[in-house]
Protein backbone atom coordinates (compact mmCIF):
# COMPACT_ATOMS: atom_id res chain seq x y z
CA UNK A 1 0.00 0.00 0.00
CA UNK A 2 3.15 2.29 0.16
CA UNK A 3 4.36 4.49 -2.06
CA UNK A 4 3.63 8.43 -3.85
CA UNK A 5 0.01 8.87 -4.18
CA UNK A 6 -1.61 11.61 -6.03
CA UNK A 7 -3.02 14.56 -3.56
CA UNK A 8 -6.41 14.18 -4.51
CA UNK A 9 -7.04 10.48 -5.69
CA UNK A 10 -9.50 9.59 -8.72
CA UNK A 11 -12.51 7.64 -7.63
CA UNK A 12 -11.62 4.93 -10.30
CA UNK A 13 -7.61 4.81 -9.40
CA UNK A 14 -8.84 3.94 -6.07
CA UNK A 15 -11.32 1.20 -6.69
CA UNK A 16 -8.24 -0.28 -8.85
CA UNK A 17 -5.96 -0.25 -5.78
CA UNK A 18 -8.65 -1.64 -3.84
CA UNK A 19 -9.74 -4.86 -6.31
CA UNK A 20 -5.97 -5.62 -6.31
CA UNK A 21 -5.58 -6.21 -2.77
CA UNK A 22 -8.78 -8.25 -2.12
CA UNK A 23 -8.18 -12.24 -2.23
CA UNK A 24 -11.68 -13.86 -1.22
CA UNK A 25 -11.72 -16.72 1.42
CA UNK A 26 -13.01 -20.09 0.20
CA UNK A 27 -14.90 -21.84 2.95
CA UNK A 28 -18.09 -23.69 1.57
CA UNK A 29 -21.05 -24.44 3.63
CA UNK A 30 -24.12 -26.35 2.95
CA UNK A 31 -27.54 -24.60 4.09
CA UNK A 32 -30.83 -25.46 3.39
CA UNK A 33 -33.02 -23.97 0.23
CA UNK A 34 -34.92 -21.03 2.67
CA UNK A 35 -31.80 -19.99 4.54
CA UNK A 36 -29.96 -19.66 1.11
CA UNK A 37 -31.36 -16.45 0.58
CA UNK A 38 -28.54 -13.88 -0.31
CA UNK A 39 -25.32 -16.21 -0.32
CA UNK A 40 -23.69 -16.86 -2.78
CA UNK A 41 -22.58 -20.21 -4.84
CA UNK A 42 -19.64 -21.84 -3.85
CA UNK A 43 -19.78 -23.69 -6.99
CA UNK A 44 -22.17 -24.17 -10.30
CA UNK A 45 -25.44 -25.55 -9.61
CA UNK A 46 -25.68 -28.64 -12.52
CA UNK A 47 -29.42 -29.91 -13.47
CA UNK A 48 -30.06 -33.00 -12.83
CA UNK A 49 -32.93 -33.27 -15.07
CA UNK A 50 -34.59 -31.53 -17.66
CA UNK A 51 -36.82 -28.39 -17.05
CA UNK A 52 -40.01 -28.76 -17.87
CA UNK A 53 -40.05 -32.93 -17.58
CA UNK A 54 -41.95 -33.00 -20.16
CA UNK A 55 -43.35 -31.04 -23.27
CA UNK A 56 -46.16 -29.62 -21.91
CA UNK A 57 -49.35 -26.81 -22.53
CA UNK A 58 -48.81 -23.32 -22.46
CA UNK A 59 -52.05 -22.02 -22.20
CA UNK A 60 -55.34 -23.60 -21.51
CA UNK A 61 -57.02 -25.03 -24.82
CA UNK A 62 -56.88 -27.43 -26.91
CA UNK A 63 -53.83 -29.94 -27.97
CA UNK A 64 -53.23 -31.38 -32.01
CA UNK A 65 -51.15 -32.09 -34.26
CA UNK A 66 -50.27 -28.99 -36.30
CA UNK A 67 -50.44 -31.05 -39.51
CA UNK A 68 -54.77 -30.74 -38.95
CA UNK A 69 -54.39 -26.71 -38.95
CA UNK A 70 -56.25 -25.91 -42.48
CA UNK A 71 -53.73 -22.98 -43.99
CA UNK A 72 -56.54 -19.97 -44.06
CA UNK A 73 -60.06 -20.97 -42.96
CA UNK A 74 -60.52 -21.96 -39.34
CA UNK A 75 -59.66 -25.55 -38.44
CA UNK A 76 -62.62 -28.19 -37.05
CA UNK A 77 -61.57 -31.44 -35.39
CA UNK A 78 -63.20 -34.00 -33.09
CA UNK A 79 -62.48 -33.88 -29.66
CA UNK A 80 -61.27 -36.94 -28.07
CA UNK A 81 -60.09 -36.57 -24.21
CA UNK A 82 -58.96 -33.94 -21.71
CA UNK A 83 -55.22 -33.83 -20.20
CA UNK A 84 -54.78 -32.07 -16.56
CA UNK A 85 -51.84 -30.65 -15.22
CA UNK A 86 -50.70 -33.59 -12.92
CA UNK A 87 -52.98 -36.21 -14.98
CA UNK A 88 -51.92 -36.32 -18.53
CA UNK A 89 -54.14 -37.89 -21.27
CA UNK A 90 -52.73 -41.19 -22.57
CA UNK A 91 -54.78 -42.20 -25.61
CA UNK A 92 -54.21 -41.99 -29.09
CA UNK A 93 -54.89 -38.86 -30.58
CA UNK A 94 -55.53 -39.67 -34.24
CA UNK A 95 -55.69 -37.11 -36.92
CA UNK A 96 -58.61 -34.61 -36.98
CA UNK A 97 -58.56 -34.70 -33.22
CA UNK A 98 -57.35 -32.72 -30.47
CA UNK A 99 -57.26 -32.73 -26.71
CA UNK A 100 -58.93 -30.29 -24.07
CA UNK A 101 -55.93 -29.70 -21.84
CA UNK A 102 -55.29 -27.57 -19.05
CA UNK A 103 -51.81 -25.12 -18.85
CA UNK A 104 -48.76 -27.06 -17.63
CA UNK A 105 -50.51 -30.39 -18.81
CA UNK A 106 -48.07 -32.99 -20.27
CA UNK A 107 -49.02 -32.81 -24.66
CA UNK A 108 -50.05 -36.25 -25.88
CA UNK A 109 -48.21 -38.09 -28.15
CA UNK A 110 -48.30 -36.71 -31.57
CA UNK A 111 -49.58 -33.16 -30.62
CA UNK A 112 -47.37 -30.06 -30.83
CA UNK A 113 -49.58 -27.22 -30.78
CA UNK A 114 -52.14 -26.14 -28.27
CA UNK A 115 -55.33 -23.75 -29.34
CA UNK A 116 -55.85 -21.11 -26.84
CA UNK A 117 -59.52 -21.60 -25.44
CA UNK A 118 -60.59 -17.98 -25.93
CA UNK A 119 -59.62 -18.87 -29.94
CA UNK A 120 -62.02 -22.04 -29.89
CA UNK A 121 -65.55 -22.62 -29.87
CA UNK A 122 -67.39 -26.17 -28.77
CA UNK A 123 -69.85 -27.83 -30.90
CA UNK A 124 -70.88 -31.03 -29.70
CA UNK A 125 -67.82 -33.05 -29.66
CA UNK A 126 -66.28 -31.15 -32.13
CA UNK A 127 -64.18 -27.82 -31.70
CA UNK A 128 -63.59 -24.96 -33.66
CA UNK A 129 -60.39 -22.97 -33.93
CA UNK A 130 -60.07 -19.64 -35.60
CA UNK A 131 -57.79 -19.27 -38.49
CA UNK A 132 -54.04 -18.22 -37.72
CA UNK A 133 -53.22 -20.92 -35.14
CA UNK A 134 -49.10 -22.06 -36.78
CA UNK A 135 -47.64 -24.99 -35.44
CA UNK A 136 -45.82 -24.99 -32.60
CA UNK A 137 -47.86 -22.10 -30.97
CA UNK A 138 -48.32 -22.06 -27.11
CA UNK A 139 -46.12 -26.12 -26.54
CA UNK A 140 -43.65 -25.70 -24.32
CA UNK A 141 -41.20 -28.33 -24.96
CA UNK A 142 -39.03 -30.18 -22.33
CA UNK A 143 -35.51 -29.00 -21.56
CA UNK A 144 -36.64 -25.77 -23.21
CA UNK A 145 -35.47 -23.93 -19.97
CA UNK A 146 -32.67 -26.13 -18.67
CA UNK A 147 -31.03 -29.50 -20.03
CA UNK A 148 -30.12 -32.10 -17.59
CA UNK A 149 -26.52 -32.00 -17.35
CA UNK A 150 -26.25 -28.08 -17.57
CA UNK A 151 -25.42 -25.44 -15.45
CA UNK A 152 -28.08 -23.94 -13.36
CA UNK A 153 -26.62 -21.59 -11.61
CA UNK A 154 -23.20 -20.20 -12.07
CA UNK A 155 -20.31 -20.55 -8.94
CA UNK A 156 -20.22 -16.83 -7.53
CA UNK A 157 -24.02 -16.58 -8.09
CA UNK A 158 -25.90 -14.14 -5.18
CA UNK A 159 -28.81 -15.77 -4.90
CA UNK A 160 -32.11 -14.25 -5.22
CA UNK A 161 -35.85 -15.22 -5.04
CA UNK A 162 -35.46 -16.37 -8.46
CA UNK A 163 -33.02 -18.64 -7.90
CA UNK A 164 -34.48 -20.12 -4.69
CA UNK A 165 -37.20 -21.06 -6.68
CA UNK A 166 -35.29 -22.38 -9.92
CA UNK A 167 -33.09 -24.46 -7.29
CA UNK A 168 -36.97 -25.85 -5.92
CA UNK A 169 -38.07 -26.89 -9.13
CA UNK A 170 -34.71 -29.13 -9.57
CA UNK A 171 -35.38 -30.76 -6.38
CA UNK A 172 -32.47 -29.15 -4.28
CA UNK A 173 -33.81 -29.03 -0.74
CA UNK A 174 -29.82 -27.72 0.59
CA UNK A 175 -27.17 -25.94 -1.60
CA UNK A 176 -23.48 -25.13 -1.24
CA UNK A 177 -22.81 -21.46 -0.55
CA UNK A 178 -19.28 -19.36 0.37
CA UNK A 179 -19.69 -18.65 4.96
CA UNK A 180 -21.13 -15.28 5.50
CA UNK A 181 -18.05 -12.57 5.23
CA UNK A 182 -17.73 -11.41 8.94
CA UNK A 183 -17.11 -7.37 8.97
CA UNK A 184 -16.30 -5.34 12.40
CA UNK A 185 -17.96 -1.57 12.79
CA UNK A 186 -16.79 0.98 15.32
CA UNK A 187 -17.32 4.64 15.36
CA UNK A 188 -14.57 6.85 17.24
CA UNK A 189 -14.92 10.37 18.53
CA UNK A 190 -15.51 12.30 21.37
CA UNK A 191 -18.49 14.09 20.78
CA UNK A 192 -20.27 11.36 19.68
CA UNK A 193 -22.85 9.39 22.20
CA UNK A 194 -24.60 6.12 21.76
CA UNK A 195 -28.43 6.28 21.87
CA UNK A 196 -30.22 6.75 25.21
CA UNK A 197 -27.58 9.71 26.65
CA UNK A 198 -28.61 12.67 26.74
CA UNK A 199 -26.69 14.98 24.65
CA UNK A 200 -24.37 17.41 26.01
CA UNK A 201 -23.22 20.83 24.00
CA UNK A 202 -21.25 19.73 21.07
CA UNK A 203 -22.51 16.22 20.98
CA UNK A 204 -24.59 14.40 18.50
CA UNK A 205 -25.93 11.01 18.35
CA UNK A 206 -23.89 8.02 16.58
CA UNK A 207 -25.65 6.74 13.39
CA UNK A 208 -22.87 5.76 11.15
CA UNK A 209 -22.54 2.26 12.87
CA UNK A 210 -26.91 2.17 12.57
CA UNK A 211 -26.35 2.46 8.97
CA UNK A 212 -23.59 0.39 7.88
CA UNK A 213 -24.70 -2.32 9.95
CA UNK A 214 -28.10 -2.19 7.80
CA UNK A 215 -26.25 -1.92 4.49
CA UNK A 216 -24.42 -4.83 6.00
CA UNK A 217 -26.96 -6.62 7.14
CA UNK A 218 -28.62 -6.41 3.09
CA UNK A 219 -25.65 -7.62 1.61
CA UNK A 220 -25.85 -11.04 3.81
CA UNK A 221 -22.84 -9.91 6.04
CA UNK A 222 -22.14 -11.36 9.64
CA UNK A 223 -21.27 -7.83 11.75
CA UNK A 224 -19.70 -7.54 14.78
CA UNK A 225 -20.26 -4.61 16.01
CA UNK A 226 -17.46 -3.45 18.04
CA UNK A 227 -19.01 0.09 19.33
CA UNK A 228 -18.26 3.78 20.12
CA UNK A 229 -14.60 4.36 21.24
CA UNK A 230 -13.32 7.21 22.64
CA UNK A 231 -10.40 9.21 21.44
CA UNK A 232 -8.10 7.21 23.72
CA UNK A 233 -5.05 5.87 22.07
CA UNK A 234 -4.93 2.69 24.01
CA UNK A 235 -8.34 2.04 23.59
CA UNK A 236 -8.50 2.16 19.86
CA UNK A 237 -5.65 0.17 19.43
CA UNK A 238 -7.47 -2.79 21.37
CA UNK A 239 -10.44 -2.59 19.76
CA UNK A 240 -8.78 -2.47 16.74
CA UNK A 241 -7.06 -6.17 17.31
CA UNK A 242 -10.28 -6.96 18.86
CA UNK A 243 -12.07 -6.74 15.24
CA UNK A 244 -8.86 -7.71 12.91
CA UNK A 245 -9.13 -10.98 15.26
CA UNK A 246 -12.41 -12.07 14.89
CA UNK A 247 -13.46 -10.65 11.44
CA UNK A 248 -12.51 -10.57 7.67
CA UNK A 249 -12.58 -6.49 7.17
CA UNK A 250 -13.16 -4.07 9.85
CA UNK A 251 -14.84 -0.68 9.02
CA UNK A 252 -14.13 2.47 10.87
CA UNK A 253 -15.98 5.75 10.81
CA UNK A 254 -14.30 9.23 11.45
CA UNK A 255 -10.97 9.47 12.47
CA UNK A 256 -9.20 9.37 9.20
CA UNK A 257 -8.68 13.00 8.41
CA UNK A 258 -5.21 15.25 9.64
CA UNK A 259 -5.95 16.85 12.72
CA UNK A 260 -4.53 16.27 16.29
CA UNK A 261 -6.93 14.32 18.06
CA UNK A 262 -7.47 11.58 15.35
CA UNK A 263 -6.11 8.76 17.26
CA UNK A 264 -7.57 6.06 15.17
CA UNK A 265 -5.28 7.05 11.97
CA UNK A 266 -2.48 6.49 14.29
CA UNK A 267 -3.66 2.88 15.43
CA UNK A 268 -4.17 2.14 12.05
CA UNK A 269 -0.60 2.74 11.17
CA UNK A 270 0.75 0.93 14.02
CA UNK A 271 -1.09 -2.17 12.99
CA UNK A 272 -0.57 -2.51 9.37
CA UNK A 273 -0.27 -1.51 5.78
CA UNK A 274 -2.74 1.62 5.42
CA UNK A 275 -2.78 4.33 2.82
CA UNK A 276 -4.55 7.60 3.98
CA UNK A 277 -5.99 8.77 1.01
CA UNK A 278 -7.96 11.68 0.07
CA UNK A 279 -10.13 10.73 -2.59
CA UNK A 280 -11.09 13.09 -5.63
CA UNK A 281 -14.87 13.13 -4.95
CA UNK A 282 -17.41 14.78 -2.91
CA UNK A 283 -19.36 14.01 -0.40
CA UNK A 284 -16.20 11.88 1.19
CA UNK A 285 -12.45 13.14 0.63
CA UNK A 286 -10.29 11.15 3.50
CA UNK A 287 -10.65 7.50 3.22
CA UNK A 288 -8.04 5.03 4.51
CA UNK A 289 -7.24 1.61 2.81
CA UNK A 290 -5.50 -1.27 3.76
CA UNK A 291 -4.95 -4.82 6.11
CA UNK A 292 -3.89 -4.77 9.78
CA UNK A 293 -2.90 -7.70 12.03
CA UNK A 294 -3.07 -8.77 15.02
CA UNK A 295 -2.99 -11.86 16.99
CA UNK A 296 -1.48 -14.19 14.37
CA UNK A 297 -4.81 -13.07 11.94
CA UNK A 298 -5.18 -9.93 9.83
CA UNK A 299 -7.96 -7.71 8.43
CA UNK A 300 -8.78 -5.73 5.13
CA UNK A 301 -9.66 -2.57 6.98
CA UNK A 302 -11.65 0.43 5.36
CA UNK A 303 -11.59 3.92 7.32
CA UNK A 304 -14.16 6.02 6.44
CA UNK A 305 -15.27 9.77 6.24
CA UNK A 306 -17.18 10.59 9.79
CA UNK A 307 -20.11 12.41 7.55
CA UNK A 308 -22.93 10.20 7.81
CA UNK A 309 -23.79 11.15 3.88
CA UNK A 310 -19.72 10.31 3.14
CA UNK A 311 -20.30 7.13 4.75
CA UNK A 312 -22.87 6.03 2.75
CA UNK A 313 -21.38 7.33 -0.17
CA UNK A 314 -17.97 5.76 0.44
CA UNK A 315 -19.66 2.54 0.61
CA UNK A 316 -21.47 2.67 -2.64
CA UNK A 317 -18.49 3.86 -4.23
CA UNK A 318 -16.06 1.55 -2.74
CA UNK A 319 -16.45 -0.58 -0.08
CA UNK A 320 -19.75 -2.91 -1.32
CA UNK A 321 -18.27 -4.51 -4.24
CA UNK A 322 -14.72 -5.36 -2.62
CA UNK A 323 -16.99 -7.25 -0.04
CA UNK A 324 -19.08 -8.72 -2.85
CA UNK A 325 -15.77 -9.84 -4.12
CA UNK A 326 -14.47 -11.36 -1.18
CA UNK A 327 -17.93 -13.13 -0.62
CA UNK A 328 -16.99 -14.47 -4.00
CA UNK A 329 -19.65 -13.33 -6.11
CA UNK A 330 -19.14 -12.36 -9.46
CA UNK A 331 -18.94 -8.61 -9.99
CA UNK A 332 -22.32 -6.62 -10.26
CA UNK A 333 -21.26 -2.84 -11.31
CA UNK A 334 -23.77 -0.55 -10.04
CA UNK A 335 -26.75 0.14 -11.83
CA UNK A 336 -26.78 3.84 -13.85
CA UNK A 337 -29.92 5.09 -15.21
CA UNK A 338 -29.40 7.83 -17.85
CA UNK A 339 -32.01 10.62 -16.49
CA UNK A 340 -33.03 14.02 -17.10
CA UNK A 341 -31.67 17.09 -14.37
CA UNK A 342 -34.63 19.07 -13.75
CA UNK A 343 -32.48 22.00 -13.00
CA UNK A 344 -28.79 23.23 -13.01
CA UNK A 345 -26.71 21.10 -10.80
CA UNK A 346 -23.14 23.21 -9.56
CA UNK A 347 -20.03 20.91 -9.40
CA UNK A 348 -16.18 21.63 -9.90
CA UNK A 349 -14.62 19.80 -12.64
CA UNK A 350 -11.92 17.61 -11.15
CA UNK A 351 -13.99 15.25 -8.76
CA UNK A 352 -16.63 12.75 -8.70
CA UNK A 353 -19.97 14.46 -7.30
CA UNK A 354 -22.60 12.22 -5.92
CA UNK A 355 -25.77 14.12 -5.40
CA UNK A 356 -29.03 13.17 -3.89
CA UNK A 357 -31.90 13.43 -5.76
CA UNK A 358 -35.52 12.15 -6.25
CA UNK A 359 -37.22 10.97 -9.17
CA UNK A 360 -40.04 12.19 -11.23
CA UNK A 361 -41.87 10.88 -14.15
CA UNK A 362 -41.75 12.83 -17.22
CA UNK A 363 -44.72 13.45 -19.78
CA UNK A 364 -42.61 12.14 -22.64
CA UNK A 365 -42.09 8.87 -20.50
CA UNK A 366 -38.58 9.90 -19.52
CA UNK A 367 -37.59 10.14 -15.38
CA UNK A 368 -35.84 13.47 -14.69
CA UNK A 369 -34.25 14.02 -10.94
CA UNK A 370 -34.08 16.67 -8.80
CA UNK A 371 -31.61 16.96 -5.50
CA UNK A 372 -32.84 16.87 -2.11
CA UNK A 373 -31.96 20.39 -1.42
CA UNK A 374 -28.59 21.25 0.60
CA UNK A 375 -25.99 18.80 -0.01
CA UNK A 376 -23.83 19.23 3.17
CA UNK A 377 -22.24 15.79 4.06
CA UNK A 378 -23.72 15.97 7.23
CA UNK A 379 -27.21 16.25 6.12
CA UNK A 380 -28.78 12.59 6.60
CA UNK A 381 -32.24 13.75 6.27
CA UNK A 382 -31.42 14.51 2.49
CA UNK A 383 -30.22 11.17 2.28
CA UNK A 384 -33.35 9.45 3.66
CA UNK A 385 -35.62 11.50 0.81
CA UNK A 386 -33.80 10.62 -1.45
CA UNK A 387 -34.26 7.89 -4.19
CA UNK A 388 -31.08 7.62 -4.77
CA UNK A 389 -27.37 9.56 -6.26
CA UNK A 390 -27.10 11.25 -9.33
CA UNK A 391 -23.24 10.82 -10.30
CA UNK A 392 -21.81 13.01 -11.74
CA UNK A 393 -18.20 12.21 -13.13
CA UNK A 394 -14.41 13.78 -12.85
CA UNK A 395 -14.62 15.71 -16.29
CA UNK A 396 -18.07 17.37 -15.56
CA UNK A 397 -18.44 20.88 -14.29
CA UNK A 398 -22.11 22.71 -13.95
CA UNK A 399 -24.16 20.56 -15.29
CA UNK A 400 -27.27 23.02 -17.43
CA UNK A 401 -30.83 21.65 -16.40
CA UNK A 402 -32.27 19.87 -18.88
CA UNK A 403 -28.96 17.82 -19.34
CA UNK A 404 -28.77 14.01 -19.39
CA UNK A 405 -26.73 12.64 -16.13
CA UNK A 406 -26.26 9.26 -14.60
CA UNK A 407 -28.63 7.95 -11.18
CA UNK A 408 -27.61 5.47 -9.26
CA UNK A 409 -30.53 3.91 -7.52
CA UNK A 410 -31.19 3.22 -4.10
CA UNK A 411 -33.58 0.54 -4.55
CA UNK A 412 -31.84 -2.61 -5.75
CA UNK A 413 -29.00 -2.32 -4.69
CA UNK A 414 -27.67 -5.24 -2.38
């Protein structure tokens, strides 16, 4: 982590430095199906049969042979049986005939094409279909979603609700995922006090550890949550070995700027390889970067801005997909939407911006955004209206309303 670093550090120069120091732990774990829920695959998921079973109905309606469908005028033929989903119709089904069957029914031998009901009418025992049925239409045929043998699921898959469910239908009732990453919070600084003191002049309530541990907490993490420590050197040094002993990254908030009193960039030093860096965006300048040890065991270790917006920020930007990394999922870049600014957003070229802003539909069908007013780091409220950041890269300066930017969105993000 050594070495001449530029004064103010490019968002994207950092992410580099931090993907190149990040080697993910492989300890697989078997869990069952409805505890799988946001892990991730220690390996590829093979099927070990074919999805659907069987050809099957689409639609409710009637099953033939598409040979029967007359080329232009509507199509009669003699209905012979009815298949059920679950209770499939075994007979012959000669030519001229067709089947009632019922969606997800298994096709009869010799049919390939099911009628939709709402395109055929019942006369007696004979059915008629409108004309412009082709063959083919509304069969769904087996191993048209997965082929026995196949992979599933890919190894570094985070798995979602889809996925539980795909994993159901092949008749996995456990799967093998990476452990849960274990990650260690503190805050540090004096005028901070945890929840339930009353504050004193000066003071404000800790929330940075609140809302990493529920960013966390979405991304499947194990936290430990380590506290609020006091600008005591001593102290911060132990808690720091505390956390780089029992966890695979320990995050820090405040304490990573210059100034006299910030005790925990000193303990950081002392127990590792740390860069200090001040990063080339805004909110969230001073970040620190690097792996401490302690105790025979060492930690990736991320300081970051005391700002409650910066924190949040910083993690987007940097912190959430090194741990998705060392979770060993496959890389997910954040989602950008392309929207509209409703109105002139200021910015300095030379840094990455990240604004808050809502969304709001346009008439022409496009979303525009608009920022949450003030955009002081310490402003959380902003944060919690918002929908999400509009970024808003090095290059740009004043961006003109009416302008096309990038928003990253709240929602969806893991």
């Amino acid at each position: 982590m050594n070495g001449p670093v530029p004064a103010d550090l490019p968002v994207a120069q950092a992410r580099l430095a931090i993907a190149a120091a990040l080697c993910a732990p492989h300890e697989p774990e078997r869990v069952e199906l409805r505890g799988a829920l946001g892990r991730v695959l220690a390996g590829d998921v093979i099927a070990p049969l074919d999805v659907p079973a069987h050809d099957n109905a689409g639609m409710d309606g009637y099953a033939l042979r598409g040979d029967d469908l007359a080329e232009s005028d509507d199509t009669v033929l003699r209905v012979v049986g009815r298949g059920l989903a679950g209770h499939a119709y075994t007979g012959a089904v000669p030519p001229g005939a067709a089947v009632r069957i019922m969606t997800g029914a298994v096709l009869p031998s010799g049919c390939d094409t099911v009628a939709p009901i709402e395109r055929c009418e019942l006369d007696g025992e004979r059915v008629h279909i409108a004309a412009g049925l082709r063959r083919g239409d509304n069969a769904r045929a087996r191993g048209e979603d997965l082929r026995a043998g196949g992979v599933a699921l890919p190894a570094g898959r985070w798995l979602r609700p889809a996925d539980i469910g795909l994993l159901a239908s092949l008749g996995f009732s456990d799967v093998t995922v990476e452990r849960r990453l274990r990650v260690a919070l503190l805050s540090s600084g004096d005028e901070l006090r945890p929840i339930g003191q009353p504050l004193d002049a000066g003071a404000g309530y800790d929330s940075n550890r609140y809302t990493l541990t529920a960013m966390l907490q979405r991304l499947g993490c194990e936290v430990l949550d380590l506290g609020l420590v006091a600008d005591d050197p001593a102290r911060i040094e132990a808690v720091l070995r505390r956390g780089c002993e029992a966890a695979d990254v320990v995050i820090t908030s405040g304490g990573v700027s210059s100034g006299d009193a910030d005790y925990l960039r000193r303990a950081m030093a002392a127990l590792g390889d740390v860069a200090f860096w001040r990063i080339a965006m805004r909110p969230g300048r001073p970040m620190a970067f690097g792996r401490i040890a302690s105790g025979g065991r060492d930690a990736l270790l991320f300081g970051l801005p005391g700002n409650p917006v910066a924190v949040m920020v910083t993690f987007y930007a940097f912190v959430r997909d090194a741990l998705l990394q060392l979770m060993g999922a496959r890389a997910t870049p954040l989602p950008l939407w392309p929207v509209v600014a409703l109105e002139a957003l200021r910015k300095k070229p030379g840094r990455t911006e990240y604004q808050r802003a809502r969304l709001q539909r346009l008439a022409d069908g496009r979303w525009g955004a608009r920022i949450t007013g003030s955009q002081g780091s310490a402003i959380l409220h902003s944060m919690s209206e918002a929908d999400g950041l509009l970024v808003l890269p090095d290059e740009l300066g004043t961006v003109a309303a009416g302008a096309t930017v990038d928003f990253l969105p709240f929602e969806g993000l893991i």
